[in-house]
N, C-alpha and C. Protein backbone atom coordinates (compact mmCIF):
# COMPACT_ATOMS: atom_id res chain seq x y z
N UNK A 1 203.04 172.33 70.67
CA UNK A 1 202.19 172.30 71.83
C UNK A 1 201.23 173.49 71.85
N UNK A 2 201.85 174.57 71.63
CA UNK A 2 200.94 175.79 71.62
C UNK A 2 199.52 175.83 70.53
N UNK A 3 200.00 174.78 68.87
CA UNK A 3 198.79 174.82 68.48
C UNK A 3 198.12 173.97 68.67
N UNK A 4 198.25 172.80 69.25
CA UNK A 4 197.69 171.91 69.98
C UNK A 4 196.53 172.60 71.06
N UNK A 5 196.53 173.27 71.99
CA UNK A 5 196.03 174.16 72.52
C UNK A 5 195.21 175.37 72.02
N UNK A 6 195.77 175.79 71.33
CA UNK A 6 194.66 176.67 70.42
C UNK A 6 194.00 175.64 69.62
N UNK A 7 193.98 174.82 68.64
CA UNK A 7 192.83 173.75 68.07
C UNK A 7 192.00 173.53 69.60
N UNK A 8 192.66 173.17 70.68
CA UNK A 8 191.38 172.56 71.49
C UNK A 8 190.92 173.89 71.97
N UNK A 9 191.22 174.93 72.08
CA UNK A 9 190.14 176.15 72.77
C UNK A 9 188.94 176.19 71.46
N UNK A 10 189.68 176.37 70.23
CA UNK A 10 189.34 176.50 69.36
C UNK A 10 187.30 175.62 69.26
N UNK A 11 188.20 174.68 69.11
CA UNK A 11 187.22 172.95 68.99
C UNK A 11 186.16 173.37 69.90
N UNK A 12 186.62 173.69 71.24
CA UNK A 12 185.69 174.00 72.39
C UNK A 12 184.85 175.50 72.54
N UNK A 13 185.29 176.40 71.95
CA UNK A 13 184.31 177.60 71.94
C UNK A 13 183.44 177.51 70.41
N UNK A 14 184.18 176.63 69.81
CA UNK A 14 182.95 176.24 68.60
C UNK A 14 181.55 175.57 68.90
N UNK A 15 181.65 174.73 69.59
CA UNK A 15 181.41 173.89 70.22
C UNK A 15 180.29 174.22 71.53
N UNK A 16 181.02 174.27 72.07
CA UNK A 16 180.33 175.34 73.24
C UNK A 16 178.91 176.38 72.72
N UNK A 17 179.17 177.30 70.71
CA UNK A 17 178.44 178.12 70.85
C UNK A 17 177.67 177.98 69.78
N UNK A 18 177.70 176.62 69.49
CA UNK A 18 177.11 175.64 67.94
C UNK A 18 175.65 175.99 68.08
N UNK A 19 175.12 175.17 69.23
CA UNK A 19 173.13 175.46 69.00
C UNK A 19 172.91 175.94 70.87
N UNK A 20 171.52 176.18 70.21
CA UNK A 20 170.71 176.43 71.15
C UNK A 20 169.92 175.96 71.49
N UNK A 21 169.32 175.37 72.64
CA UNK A 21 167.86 174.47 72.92
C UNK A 21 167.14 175.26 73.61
N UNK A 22 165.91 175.06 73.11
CA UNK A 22 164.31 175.47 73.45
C UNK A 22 164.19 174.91 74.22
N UNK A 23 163.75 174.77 75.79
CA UNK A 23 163.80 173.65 76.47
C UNK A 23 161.93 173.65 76.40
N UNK A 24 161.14 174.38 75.93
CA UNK A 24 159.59 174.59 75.61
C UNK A 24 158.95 174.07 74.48
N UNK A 25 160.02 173.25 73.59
CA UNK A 25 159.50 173.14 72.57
C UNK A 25 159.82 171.40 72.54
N UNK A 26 159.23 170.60 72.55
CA UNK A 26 159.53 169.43 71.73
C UNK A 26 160.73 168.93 70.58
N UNK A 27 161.50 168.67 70.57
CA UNK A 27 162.22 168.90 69.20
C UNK A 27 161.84 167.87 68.19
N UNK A 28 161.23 166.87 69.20
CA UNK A 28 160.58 165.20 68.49
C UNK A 28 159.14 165.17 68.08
N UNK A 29 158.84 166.52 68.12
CA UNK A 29 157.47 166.25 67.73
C UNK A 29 156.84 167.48 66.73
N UNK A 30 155.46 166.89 65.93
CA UNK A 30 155.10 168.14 64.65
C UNK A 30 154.45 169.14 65.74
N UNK A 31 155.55 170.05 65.04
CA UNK A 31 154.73 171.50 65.12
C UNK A 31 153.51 171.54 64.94
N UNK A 32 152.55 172.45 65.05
CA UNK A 32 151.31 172.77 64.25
C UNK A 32 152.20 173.59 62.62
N UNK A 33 152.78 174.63 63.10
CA UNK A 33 153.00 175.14 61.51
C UNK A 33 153.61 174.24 60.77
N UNK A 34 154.11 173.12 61.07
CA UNK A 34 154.89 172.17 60.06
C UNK A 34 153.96 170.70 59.64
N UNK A 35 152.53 170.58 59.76
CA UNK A 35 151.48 169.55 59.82
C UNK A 35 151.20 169.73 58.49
N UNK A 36 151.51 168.16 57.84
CA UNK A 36 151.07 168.01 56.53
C UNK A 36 149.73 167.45 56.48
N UNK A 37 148.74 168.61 55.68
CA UNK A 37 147.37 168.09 56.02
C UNK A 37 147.42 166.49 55.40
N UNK A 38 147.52 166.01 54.51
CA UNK A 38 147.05 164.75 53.45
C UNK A 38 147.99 163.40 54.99
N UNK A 39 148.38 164.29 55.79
CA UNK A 39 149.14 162.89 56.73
C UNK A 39 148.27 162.92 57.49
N UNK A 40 147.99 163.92 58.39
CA UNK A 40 146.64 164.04 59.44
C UNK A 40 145.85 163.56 58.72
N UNK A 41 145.34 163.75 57.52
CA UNK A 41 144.37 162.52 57.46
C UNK A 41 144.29 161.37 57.51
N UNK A 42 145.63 160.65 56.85
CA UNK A 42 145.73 159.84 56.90
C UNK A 42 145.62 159.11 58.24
N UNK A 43 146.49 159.99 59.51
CA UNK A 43 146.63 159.54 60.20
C UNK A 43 145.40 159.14 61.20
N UNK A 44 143.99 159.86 61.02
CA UNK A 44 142.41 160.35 61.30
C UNK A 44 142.14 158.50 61.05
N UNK A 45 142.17 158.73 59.63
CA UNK A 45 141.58 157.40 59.17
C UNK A 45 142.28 155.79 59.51
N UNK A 46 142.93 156.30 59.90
CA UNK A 46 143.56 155.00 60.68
C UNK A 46 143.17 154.73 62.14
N UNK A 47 143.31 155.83 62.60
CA UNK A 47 143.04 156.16 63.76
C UNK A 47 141.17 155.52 64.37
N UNK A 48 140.44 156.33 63.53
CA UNK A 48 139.44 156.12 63.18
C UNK A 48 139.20 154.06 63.16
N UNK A 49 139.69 153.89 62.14
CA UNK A 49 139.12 152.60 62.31
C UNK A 49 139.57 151.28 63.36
N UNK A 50 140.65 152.16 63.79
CA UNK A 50 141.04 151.09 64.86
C UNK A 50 140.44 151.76 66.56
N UNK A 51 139.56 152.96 66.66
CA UNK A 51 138.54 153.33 67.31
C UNK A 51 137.38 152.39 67.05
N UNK A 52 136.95 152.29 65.77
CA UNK A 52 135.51 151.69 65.68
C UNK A 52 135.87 150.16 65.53
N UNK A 53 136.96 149.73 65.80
CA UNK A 53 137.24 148.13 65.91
C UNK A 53 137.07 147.87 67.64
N UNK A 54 137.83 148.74 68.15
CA UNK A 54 137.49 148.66 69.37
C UNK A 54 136.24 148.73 70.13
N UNK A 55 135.73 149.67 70.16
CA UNK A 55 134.50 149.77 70.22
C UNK A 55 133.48 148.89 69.82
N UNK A 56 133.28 148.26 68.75
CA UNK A 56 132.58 147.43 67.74
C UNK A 56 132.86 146.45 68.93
N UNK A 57 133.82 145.62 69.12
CA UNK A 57 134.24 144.64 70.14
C UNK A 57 133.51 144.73 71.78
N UNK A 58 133.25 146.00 72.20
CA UNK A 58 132.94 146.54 73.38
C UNK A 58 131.14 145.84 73.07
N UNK A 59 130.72 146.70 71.70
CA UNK A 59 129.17 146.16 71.64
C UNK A 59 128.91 145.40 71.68
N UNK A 60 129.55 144.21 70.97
CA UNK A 60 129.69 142.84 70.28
C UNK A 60 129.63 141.98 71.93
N UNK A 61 130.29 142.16 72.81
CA UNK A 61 130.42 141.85 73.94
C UNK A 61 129.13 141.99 75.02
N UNK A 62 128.57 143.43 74.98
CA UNK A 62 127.63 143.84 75.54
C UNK A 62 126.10 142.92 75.27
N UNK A 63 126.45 142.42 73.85
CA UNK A 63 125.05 141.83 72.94
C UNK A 63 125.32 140.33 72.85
N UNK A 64 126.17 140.00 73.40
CA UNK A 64 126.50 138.51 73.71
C UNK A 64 127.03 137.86 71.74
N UNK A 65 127.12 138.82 71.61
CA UNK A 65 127.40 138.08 69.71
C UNK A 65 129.11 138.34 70.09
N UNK A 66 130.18 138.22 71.00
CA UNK A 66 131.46 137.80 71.13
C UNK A 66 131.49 137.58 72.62
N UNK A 67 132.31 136.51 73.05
CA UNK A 67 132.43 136.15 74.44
C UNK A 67 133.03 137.21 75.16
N UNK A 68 132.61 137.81 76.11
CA UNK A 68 133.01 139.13 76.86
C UNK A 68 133.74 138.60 78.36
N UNK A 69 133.82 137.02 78.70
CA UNK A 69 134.52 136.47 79.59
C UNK A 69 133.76 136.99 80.64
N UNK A 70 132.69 137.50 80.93
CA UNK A 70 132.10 137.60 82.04
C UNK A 70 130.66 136.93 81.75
N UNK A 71 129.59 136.17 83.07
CA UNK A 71 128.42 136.13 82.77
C UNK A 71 127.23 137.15 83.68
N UNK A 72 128.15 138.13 84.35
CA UNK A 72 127.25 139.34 84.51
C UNK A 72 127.82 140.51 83.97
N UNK A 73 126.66 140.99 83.55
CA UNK A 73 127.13 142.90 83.16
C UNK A 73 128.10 143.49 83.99
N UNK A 74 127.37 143.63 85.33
CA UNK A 74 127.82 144.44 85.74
C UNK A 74 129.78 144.29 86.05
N UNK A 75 129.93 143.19 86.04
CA UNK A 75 131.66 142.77 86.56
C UNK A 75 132.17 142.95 85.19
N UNK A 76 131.72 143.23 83.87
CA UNK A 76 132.23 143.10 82.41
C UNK A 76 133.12 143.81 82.33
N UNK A 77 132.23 145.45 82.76
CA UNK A 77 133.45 146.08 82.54
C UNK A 77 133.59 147.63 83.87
N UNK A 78 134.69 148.30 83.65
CA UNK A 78 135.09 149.29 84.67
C UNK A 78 135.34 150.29 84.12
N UNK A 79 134.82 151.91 84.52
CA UNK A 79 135.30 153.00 83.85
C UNK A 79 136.66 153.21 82.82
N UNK A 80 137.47 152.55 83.84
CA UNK A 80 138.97 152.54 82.84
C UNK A 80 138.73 151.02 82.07
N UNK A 81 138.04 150.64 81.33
CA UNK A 81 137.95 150.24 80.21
C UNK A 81 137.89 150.28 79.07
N UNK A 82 137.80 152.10 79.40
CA UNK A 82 137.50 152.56 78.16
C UNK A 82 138.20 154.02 78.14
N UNK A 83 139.40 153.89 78.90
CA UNK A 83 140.41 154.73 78.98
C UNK A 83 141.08 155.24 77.46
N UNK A 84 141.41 153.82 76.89
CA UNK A 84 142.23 153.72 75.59
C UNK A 84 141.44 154.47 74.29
N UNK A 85 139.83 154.06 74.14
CA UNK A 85 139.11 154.42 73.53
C UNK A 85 138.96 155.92 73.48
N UNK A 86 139.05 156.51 74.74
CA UNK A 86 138.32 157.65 74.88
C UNK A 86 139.74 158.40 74.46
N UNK A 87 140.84 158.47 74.90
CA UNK A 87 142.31 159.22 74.52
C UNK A 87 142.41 158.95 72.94
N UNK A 88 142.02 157.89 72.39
CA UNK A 88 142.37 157.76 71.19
C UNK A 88 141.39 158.67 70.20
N UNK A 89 139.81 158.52 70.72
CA UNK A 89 138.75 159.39 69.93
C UNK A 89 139.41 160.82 69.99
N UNK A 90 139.52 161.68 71.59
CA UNK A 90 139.96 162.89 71.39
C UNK A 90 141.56 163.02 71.35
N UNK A 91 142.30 162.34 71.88
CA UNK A 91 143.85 162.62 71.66
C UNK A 91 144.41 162.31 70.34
N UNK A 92 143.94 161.30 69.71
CA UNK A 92 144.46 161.29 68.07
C UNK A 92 143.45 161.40 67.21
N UNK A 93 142.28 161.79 67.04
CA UNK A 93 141.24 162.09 65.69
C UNK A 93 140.37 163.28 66.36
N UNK A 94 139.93 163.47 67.12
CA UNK A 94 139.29 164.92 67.50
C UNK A 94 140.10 166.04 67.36
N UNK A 95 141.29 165.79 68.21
CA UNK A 95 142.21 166.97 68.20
C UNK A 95 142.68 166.73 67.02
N UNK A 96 143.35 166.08 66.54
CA UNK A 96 144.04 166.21 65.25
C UNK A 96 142.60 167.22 64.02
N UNK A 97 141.91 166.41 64.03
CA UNK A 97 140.81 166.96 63.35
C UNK A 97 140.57 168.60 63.37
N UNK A 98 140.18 168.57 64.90
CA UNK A 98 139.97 170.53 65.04
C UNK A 98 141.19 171.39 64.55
N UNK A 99 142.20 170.63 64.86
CA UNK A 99 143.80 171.78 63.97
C UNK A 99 143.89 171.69 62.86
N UNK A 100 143.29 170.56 62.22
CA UNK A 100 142.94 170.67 60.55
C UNK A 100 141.99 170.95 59.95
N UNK A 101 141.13 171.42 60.70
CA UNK A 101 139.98 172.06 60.41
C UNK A 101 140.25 173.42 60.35
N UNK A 102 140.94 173.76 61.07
CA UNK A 102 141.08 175.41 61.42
C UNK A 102 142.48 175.28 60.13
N UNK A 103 143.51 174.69 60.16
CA UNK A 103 144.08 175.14 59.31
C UNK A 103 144.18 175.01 57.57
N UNK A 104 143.15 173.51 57.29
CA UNK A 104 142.87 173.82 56.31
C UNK A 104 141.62 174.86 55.75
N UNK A 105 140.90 175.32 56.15
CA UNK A 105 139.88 176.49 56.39
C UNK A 105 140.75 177.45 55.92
N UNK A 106 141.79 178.05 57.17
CA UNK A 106 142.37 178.99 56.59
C UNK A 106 143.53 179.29 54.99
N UNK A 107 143.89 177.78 54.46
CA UNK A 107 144.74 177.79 53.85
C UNK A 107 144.19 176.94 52.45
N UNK A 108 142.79 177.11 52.14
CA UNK A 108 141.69 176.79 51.40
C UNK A 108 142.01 175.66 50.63
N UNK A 109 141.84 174.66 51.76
CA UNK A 109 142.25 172.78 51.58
C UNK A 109 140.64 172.46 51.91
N UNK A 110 139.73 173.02 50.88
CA UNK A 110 138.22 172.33 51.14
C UNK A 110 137.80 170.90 51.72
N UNK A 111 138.77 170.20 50.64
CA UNK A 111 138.79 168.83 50.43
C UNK A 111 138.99 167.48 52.08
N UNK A 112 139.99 168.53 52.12
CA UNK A 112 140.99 168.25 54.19
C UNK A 112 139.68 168.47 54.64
N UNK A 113 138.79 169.76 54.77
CA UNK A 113 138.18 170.18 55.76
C UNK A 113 137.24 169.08 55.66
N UNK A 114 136.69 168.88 54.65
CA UNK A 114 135.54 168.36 54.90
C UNK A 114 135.59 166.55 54.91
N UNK A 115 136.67 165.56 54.74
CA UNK A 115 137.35 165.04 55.36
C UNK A 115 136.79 164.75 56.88
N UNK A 116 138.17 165.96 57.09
CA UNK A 116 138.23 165.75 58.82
C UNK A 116 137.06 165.85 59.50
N UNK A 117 135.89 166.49 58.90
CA UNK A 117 134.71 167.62 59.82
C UNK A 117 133.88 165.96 59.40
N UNK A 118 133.78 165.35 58.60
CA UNK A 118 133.15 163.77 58.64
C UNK A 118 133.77 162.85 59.54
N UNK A 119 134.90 162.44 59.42
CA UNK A 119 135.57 161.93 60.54
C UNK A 119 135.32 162.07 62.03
N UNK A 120 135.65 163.26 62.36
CA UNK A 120 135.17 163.95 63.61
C UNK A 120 133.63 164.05 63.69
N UNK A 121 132.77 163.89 63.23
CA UNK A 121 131.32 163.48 63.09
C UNK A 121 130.77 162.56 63.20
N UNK A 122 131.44 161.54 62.45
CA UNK A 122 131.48 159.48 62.67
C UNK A 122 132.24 159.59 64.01
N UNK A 123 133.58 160.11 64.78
CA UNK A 123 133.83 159.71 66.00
C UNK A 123 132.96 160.41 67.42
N UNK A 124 132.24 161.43 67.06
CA UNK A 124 131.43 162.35 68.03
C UNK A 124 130.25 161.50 68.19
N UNK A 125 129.78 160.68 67.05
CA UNK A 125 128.52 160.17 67.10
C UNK A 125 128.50 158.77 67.55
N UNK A 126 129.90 157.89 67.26
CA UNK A 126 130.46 156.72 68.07
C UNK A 126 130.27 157.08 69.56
N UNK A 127 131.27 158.22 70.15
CA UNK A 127 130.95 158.54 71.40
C UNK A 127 129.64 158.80 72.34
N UNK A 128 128.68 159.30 71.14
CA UNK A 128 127.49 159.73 72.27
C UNK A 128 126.69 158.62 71.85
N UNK A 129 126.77 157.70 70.85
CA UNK A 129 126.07 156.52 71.36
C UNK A 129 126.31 155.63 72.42
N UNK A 130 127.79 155.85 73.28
CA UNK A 130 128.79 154.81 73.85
C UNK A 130 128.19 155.58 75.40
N UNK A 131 128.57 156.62 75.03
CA UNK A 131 128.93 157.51 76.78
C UNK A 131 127.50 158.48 76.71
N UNK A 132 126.61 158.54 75.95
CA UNK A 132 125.85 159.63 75.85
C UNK A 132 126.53 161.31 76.12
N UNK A 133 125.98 162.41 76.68
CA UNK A 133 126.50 163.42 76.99
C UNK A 133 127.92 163.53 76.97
N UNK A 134 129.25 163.78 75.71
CA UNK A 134 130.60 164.05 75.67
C UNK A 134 130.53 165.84 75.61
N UNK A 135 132.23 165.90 76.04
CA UNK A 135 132.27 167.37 76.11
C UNK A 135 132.87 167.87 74.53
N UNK A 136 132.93 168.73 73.24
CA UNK A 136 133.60 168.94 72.73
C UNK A 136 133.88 170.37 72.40
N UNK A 137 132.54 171.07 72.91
CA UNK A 137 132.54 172.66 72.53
C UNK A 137 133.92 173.15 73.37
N UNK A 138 133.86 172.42 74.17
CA UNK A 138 135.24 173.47 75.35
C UNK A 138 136.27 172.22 74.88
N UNK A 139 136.36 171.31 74.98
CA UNK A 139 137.46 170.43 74.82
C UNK A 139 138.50 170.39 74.08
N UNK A 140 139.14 171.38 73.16
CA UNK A 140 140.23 171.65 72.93
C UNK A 140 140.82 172.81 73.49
N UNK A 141 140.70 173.25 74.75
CA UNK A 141 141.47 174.27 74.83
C UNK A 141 142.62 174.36 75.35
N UNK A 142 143.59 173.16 75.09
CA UNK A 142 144.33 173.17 75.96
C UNK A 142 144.22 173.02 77.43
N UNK A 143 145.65 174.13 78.15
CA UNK A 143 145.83 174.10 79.24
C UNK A 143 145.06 175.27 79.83
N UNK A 144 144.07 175.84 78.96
CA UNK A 144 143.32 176.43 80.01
C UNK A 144 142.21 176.35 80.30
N UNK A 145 141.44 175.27 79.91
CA UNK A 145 140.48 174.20 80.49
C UNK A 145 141.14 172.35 80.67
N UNK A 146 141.19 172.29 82.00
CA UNK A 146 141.66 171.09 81.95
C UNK A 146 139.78 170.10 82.37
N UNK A 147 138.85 170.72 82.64
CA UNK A 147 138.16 169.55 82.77
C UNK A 147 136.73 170.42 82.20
N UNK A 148 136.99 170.16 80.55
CA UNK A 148 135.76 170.83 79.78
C UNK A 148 134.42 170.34 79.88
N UNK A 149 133.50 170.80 80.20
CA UNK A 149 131.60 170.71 79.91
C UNK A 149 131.64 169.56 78.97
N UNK A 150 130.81 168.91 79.44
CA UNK A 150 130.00 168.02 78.34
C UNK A 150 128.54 168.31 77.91
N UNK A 151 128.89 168.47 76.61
CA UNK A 151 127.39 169.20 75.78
C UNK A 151 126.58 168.21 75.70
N UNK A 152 125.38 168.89 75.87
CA UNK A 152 123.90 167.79 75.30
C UNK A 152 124.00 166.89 74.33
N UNK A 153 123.79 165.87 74.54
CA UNK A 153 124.16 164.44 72.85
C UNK A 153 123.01 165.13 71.91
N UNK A 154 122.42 165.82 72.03
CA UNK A 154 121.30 166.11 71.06
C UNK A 154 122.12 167.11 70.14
N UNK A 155 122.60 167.84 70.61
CA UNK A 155 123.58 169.27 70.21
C UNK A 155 124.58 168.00 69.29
């Protein structure tokens, strides 16, 4: 009985002092220091073309060359129509882009940079034909711009 009791204190202060949780950190998701550039791209270019499929569909609609289920403009479509589009340009290929820009730059992956800096060029230029005036000079800063400037489409 007695080692019965010591195995379970045992079991339990092992147990008890096994790990530690970050409660700040994600555990399900890439780091920045752990981002394999050749996947971010990959993941850009996927990303990427199922942006310009969407979109493509939006024009296609606008120009009467695909049925857009409406026969006035104006009821076609609604700001949040283009909710999905716009999170996907900057939440999966802009941002992804600017952290691989900066880190292949620093870690002399030419090839990545210039890649991503085309990518992010084809999706900046999708956007300001779509929305004219987008924000990108301030738009990654995180949480300490939550509602960044939108730069001149000429810029």
């Amino acid at each position: 009985m007695k080692i019965i009791k010591s195995l379970i204190l045992a079991v339990g202060l092992l147990a008890a002092n096994s790990c530690s949780l970050n409660l700040l950190e994600d555990p399900n998701s890439v780091q920045p220091d752990e981002m394999l550039p050749t996947l971010v791209i990959n993941s850009m270019q996927r990303n990427t073309a199922g942006l310009f499929n969407t979109m493509s569909t939006f024009g296609m609609q606008l120009t009467r060359q695909q049925n857009a289920g409406a026969s006035i403009y104006e009821s076609l479509y609604n700001p949040q129509s283009f909710d999905g589009s716009w999170s996907q340009a900057y939440a999966n290929i802009l941002l992804d882009g600017d952290r691989l820009i900066e880190d292949a730059d620093k870690n002399g992956l030419a090839r990545h940079a210039g890649i991503a800096r085309v990518l992010s060029a084809y999706v900046l230029t999708m956007l300001v034909d779509y929305f004219g005036d987008v924000p990108y000079s301030e738009a990654f800063q995180g949480s300490s711009n939550f509602n960044p400037a939108a730069d001149n489409m000429e810029d």
